[in-house]
C-alpha atoms as a PDB file:
ATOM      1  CA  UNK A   1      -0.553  -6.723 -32.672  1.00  0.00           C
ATOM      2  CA  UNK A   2      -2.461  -7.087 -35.778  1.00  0.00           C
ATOM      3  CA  UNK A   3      -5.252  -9.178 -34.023  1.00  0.00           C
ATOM      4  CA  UNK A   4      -5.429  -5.876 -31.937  1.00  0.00           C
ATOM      5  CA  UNK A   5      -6.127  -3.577 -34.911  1.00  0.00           C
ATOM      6  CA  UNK A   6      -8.489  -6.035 -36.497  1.00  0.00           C
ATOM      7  CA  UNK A   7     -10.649  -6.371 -33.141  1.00  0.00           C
ATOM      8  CA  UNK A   8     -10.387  -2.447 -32.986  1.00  0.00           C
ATOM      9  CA  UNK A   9     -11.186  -2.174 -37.212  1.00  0.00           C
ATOM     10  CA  UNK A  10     -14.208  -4.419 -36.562  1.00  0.00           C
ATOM     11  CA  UNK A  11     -15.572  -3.213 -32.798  1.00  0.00           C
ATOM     12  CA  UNK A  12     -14.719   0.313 -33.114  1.00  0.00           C
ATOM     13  CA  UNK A  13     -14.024   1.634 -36.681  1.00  0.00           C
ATOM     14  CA  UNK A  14     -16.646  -0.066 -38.728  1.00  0.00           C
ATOM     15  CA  UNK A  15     -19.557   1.274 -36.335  1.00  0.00           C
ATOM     16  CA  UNK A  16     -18.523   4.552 -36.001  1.00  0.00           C
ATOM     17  CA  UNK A  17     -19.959   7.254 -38.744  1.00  0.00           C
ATOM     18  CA  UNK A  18     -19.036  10.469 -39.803  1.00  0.00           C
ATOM     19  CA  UNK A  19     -18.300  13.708 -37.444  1.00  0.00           C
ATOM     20  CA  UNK A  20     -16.275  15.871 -35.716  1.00  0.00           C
ATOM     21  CA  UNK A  21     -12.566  14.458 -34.716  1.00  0.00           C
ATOM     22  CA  UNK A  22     -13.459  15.277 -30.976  1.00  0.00           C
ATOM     23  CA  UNK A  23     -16.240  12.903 -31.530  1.00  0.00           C
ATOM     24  CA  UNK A  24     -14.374   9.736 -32.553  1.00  0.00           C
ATOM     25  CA  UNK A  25     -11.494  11.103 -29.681  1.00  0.00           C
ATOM     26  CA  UNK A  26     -13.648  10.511 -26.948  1.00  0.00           C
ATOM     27  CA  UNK A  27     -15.763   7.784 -28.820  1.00  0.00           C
ATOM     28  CA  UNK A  28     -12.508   5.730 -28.729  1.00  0.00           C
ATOM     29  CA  UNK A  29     -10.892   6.506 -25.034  1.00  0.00           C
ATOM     30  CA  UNK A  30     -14.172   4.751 -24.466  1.00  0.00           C
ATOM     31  CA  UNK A  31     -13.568   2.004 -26.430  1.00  0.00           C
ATOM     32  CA  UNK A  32      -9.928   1.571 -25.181  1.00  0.00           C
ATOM     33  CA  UNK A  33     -11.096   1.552 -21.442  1.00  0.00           C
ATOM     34  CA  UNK A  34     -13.672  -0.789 -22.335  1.00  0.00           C
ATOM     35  CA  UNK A  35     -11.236  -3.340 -24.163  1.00  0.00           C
ATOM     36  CA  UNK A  36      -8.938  -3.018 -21.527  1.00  0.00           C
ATOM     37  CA  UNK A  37     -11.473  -3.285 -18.552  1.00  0.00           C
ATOM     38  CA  UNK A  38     -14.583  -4.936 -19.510  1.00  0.00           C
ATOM     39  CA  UNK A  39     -13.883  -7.074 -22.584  1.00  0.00           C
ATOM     40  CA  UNK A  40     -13.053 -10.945 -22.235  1.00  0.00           C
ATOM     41  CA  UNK A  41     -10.203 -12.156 -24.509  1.00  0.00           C
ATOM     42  CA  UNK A  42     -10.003 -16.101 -25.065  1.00  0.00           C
ATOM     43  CA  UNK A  43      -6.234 -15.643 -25.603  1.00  0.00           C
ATOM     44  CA  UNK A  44      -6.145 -14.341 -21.855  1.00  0.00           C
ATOM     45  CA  UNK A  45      -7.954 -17.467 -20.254  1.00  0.00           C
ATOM     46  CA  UNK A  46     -11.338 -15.290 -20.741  1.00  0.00           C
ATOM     47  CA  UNK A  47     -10.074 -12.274 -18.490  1.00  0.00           C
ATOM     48  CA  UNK A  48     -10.060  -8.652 -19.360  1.00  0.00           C
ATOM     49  CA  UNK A  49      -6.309  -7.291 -20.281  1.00  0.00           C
ATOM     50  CA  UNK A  50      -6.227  -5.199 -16.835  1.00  0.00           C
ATOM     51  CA  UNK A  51      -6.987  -8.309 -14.885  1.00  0.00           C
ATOM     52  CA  UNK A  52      -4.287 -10.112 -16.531  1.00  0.00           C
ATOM     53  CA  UNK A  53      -2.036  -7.620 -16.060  1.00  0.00           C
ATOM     54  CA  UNK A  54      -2.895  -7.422 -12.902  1.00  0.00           C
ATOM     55  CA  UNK A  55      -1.935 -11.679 -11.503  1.00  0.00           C
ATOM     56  CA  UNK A  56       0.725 -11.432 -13.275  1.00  0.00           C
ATOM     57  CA  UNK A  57       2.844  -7.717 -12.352  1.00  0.00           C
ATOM     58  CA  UNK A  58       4.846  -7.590  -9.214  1.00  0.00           C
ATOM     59  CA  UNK A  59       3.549  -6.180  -6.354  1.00  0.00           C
ATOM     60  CA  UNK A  60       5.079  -2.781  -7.009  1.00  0.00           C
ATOM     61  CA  UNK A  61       4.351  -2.363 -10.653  1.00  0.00           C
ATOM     62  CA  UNK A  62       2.186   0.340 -11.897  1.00  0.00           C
ATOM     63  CA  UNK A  63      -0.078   0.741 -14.372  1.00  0.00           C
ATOM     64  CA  UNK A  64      -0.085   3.031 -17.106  1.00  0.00           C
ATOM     65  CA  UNK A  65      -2.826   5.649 -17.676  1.00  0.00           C
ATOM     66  CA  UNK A  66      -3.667   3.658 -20.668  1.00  0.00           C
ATOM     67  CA  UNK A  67      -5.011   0.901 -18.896  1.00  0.00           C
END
């Protein structure tokens, strides 16, 4: 988890600047369907979190609106 909020600190947090709360809201559903959708992660065999998810759930699993 903490290598989560550190990649999120340094991707997301450090480039973002001042503004309005609905800003950074939308700013960072981007981010998270990004990350989850788009981004390789080494730890994952260089596959985005969603594809992961996705070999490895049964058949009848869903996905949460997160993903």
């Amino acid at each position: 988890m903490e290598r989560v909020q550190r990649t999120v600190q340094e991707e997301f947090w450090d480039g973002i600047g001042p503004g309005p709360v609905e800003g950074w809201e939308r700013f960072l559903q981007d981010y998270v369907r990004f990350y989850n959708r788009t981004r390789l992660h080494s730890a994952l065999d260089y596959t985005t979190p969603i594809e992961y998810a996705l070999q490895r759930l049964p058949q009848r699993a869903q996905l949460s609106h997160m993903s």
